[in-house]
C-alpha atoms as a PDB file:
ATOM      1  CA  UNK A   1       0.000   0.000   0.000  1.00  0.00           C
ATOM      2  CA  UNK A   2       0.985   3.507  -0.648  1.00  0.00           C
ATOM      3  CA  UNK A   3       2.656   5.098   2.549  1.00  0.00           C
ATOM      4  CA  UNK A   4       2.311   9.282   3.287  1.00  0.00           C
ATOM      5  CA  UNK A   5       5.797   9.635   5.062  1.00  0.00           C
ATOM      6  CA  UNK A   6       4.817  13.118   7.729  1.00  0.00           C
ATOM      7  CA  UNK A   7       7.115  15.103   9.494  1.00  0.00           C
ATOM      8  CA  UNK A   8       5.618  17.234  12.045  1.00  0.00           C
ATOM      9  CA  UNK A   9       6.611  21.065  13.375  1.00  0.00           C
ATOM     10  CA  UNK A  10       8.330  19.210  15.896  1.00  0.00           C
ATOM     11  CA  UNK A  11      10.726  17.130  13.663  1.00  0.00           C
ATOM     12  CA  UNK A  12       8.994  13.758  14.121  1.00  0.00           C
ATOM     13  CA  UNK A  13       8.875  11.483  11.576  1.00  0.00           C
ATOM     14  CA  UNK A  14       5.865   9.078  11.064  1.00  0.00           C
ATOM     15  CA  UNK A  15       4.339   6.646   8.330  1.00  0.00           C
ATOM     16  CA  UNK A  16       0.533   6.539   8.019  1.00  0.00           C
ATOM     17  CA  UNK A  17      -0.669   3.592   5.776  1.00  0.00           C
ATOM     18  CA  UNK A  18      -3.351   1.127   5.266  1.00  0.00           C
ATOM     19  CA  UNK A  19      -2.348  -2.741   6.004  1.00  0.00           C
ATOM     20  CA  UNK A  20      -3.785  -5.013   3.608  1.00  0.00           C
ATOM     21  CA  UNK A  21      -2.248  -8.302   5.329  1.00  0.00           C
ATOM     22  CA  UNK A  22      -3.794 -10.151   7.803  1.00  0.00           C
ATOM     23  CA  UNK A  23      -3.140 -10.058  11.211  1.00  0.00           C
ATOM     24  CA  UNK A  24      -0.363 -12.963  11.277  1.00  0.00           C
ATOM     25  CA  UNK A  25      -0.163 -13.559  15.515  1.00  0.00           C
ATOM     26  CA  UNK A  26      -3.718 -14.848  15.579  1.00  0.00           C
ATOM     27  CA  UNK A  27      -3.371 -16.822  11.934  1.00  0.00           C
ATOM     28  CA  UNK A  28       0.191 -18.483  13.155  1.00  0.00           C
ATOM     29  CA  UNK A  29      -1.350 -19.455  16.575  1.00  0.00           C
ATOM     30  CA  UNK A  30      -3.788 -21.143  15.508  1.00  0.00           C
ATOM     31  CA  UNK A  31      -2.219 -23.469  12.659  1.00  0.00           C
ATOM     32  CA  UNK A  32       1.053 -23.483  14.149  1.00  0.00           C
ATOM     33  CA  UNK A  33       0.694 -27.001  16.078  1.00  0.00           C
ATOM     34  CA  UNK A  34      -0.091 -28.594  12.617  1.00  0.00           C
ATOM     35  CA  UNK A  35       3.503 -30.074  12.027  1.00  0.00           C
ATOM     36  CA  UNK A  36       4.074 -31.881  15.623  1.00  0.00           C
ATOM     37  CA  UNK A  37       0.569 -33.537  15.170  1.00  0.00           C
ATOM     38  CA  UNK A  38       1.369 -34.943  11.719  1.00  0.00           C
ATOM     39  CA  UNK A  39       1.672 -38.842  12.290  1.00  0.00           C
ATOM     40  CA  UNK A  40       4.972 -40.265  12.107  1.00  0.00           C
ATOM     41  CA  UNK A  41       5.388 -42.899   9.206  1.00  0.00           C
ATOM     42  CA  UNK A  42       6.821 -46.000  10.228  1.00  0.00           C
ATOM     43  CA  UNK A  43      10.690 -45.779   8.115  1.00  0.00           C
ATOM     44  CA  UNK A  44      11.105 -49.472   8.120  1.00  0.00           C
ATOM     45  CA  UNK A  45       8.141 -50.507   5.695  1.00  0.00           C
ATOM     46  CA  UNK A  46       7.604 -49.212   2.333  1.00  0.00           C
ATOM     47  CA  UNK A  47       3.984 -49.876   2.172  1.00  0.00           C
ATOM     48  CA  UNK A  48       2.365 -49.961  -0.921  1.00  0.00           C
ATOM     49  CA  UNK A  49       5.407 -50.305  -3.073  1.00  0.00           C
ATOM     50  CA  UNK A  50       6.083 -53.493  -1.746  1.00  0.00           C
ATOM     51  CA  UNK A  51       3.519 -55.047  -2.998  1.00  0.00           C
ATOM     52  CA  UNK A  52       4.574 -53.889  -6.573  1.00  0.00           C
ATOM     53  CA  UNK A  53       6.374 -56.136  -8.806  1.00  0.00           C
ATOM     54  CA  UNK A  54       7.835 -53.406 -11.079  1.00  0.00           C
ATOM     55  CA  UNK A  55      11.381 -54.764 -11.634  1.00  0.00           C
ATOM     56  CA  UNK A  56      10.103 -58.276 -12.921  1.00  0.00           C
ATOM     57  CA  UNK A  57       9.617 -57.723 -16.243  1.00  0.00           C
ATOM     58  CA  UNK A  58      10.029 -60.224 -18.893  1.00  0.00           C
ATOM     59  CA  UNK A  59      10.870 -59.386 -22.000  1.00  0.00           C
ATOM     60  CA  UNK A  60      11.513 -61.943 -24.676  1.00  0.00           C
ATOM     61  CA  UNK A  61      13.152 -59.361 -27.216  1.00  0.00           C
ATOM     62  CA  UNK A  62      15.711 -57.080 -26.059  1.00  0.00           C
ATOM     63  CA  UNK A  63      15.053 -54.965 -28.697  1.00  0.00           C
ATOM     64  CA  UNK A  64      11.415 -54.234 -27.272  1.00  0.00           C
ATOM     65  CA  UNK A  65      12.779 -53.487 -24.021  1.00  0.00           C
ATOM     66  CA  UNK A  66      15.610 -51.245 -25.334  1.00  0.00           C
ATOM     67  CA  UNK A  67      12.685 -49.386 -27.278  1.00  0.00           C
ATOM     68  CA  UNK A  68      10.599 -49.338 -24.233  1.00  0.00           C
ATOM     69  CA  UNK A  69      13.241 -47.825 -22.030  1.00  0.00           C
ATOM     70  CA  UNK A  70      14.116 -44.851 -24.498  1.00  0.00           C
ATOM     71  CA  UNK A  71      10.107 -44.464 -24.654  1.00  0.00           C
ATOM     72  CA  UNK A  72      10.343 -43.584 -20.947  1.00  0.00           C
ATOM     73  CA  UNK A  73      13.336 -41.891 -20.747  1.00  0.00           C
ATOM     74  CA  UNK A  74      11.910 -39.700 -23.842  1.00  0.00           C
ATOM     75  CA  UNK A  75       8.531 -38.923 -21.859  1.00  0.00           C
ATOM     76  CA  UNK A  76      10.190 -38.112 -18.303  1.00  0.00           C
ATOM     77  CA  UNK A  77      12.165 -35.690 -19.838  1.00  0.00           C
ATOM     78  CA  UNK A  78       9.212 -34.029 -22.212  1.00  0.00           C
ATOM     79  CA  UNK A  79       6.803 -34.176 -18.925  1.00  0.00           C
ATOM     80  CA  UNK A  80       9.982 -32.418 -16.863  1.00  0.00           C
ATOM     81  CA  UNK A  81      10.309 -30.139 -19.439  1.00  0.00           C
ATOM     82  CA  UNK A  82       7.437 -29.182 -20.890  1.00  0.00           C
ATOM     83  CA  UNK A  83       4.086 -30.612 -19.236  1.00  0.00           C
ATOM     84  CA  UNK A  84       5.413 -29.724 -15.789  1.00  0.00           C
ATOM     85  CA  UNK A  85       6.350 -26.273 -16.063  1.00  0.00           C
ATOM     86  CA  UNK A  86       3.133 -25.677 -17.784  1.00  0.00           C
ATOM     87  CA  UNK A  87       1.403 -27.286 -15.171  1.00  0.00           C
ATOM     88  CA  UNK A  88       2.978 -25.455 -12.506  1.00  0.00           C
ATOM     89  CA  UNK A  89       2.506 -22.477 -14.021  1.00  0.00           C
ATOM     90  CA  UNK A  90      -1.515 -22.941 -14.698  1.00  0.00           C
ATOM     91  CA  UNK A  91      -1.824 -24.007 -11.220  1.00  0.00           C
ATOM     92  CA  UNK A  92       0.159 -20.756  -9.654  1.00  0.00           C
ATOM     93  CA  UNK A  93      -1.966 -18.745 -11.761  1.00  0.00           C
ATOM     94  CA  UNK A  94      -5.442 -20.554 -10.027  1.00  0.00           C
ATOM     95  CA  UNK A  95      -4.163 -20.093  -6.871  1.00  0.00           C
ATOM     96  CA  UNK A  96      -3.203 -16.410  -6.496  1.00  0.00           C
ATOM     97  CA  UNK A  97      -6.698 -15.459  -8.642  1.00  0.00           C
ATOM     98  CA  UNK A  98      -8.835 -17.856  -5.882  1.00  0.00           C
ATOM     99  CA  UNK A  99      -6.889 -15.955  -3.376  1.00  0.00           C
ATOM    100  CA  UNK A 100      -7.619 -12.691  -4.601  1.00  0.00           C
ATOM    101  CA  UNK A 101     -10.909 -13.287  -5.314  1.00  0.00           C
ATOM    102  CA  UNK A 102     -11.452 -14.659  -1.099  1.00  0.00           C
ATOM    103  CA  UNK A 103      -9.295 -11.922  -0.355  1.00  0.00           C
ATOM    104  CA  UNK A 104     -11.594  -9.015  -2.146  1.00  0.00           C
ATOM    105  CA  UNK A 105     -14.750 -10.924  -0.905  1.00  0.00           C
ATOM    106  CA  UNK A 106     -14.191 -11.245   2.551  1.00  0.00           C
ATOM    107  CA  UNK A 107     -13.140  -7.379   2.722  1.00  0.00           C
ATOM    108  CA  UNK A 108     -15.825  -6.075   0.941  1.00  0.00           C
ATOM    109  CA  UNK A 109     -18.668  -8.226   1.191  1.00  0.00           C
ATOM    110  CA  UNK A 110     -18.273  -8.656   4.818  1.00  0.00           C
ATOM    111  CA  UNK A 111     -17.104  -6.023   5.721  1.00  0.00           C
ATOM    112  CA  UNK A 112     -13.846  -6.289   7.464  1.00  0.00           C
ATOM    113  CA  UNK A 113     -12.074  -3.307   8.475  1.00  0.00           C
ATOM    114  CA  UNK A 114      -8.786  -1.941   7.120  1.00  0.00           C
ATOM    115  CA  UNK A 115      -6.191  -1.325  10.045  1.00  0.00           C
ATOM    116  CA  UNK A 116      -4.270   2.158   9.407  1.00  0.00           C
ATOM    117  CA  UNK A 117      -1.182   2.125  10.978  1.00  0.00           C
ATOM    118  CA  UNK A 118       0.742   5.361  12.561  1.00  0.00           C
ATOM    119  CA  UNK A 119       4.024   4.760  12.911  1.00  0.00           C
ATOM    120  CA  UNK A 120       6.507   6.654  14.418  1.00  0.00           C
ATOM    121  CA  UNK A 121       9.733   6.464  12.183  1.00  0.00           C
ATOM    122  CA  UNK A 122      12.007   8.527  14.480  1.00  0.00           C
ATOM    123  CA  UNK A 123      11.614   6.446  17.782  1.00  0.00           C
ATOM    124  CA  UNK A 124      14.911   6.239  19.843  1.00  0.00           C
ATOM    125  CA  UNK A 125      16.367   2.981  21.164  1.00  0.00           C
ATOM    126  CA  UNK A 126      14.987   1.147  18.876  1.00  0.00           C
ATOM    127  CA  UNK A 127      11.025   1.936  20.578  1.00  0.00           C
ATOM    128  CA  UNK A 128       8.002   1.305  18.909  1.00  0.00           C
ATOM    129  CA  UNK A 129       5.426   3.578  18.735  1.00  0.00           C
ATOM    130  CA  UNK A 130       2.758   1.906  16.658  1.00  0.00           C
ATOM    131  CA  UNK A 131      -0.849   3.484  16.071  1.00  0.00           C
ATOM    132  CA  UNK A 132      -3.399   1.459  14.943  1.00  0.00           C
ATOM    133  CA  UNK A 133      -7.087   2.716  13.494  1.00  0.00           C
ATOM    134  CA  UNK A 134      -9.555   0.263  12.350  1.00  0.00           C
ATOM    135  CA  UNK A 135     -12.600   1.605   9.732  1.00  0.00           C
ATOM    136  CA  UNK A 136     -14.679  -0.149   7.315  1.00  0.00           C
ATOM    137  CA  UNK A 137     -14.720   1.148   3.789  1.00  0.00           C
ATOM    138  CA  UNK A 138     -11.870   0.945   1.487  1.00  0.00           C
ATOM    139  CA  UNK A 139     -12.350   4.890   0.288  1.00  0.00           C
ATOM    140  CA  UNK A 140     -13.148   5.642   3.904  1.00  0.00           C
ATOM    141  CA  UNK A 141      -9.593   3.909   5.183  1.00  0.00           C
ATOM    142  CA  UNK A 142      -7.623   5.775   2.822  1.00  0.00           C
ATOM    143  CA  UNK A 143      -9.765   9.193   3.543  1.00  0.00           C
ATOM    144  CA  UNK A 144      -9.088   8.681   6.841  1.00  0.00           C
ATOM    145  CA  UNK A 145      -4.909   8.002   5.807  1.00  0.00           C
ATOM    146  CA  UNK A 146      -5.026  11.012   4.535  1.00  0.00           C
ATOM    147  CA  UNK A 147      -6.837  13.409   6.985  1.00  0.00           C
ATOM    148  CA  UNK A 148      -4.812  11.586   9.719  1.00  0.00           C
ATOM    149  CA  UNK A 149      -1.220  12.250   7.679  1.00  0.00           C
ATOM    150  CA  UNK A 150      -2.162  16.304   7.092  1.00  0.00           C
ATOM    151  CA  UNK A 151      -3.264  16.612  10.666  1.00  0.00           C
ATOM    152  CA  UNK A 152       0.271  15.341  11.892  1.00  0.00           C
ATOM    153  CA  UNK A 153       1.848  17.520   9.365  1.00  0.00           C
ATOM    154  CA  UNK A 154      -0.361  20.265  10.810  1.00  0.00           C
ATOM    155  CA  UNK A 155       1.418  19.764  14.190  1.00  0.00           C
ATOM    156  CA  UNK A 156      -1.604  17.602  15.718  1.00  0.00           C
ATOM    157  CA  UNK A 157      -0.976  14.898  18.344  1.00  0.00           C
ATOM    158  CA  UNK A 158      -1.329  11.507  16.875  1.00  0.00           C
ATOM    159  CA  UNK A 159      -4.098  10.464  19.365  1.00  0.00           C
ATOM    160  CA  UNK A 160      -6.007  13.576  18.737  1.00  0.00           C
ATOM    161  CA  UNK A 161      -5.101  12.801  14.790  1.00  0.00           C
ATOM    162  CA  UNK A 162      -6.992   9.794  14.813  1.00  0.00           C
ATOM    163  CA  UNK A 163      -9.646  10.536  16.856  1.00  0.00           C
ATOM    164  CA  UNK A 164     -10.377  12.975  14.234  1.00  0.00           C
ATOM    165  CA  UNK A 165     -11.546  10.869  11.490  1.00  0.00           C
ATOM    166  CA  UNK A 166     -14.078  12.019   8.905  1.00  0.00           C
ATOM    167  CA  UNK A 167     -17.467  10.971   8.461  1.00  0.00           C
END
């Protein structure tokens, strides 16, 4: 998102912005267990492929085989190639437009606020002074950007900038 970098009368520096990401502490708590209760597969069998018989062929002319081998060896390396890539690349594609298309949904349809954040750029020892400002309205968050951005610059106090917010 586009950040309005503010410096007030006073020489502070602070970044007012709209977050689009989610808020990542509540998402990582709650599927971060996910690897320790995967079950542990039992390294001594190899389960289903033992009970495949792949290496028993029988071929009664070594010419077939030969032809047979360079058959496979000519299709791994087109699928590896060719159909792979092209697979991949189809499949990326789905992917990031479903997760736009939940992404756009679920702010506008339901209604999920945007979080603008206030963040004080020129905070000593290495402080954090974060700001946050939830509204609803994707015109209204960045209204609200703004108006909070030119009432810094105006020499306003960020907690009476973003009480301030327009209508």
């Amino acid at each position: 998102m586009h950040v309005r970098s503010v410096t007030t009368p006073s020489s502070q520096s602070y970044d007012v912005t709209v977050e689009w990401l989610p808020r990542w502490r509540l998402l990582a708590g709650r599927f971060s267990g996910w690897r320790s209760r995967r079950k542990k597969a039992d390294r001594g069998e190899l389960g289903w492929l033992d009970n495949l018989d792949f290496l028993s062929f029988d071929f009664d002319d070594l010419l077939a085989g030969i032809a047979l081998l360079v058959a496979f060896i000519v299709f791994g390396l087109l699928f590896w190639w060719l159909l792979l890539p092209a697979l991949l690349l189809v499949l990326d594609g789905l992917v990031v437009a479903i997760l736009l298309l939940v992404g756009v949904t679920a702010r506008v349809v339901l209604r999920r606020p945007w979080t603008i954040l206030v963040r004080d750029t020129g905070a000593k020892n290495g402080e954090v002074a974060d700001t946050r400002v939830q509204v609803t309205g994707w015109r209204r968050a960045l209204r609200t950007r703004d108006a909070i951005a030119d009432s810094l610059a105006a020499g306003m106090a960020v907690t009476a900038a973003t009480s301030a917010l327009p209508a």
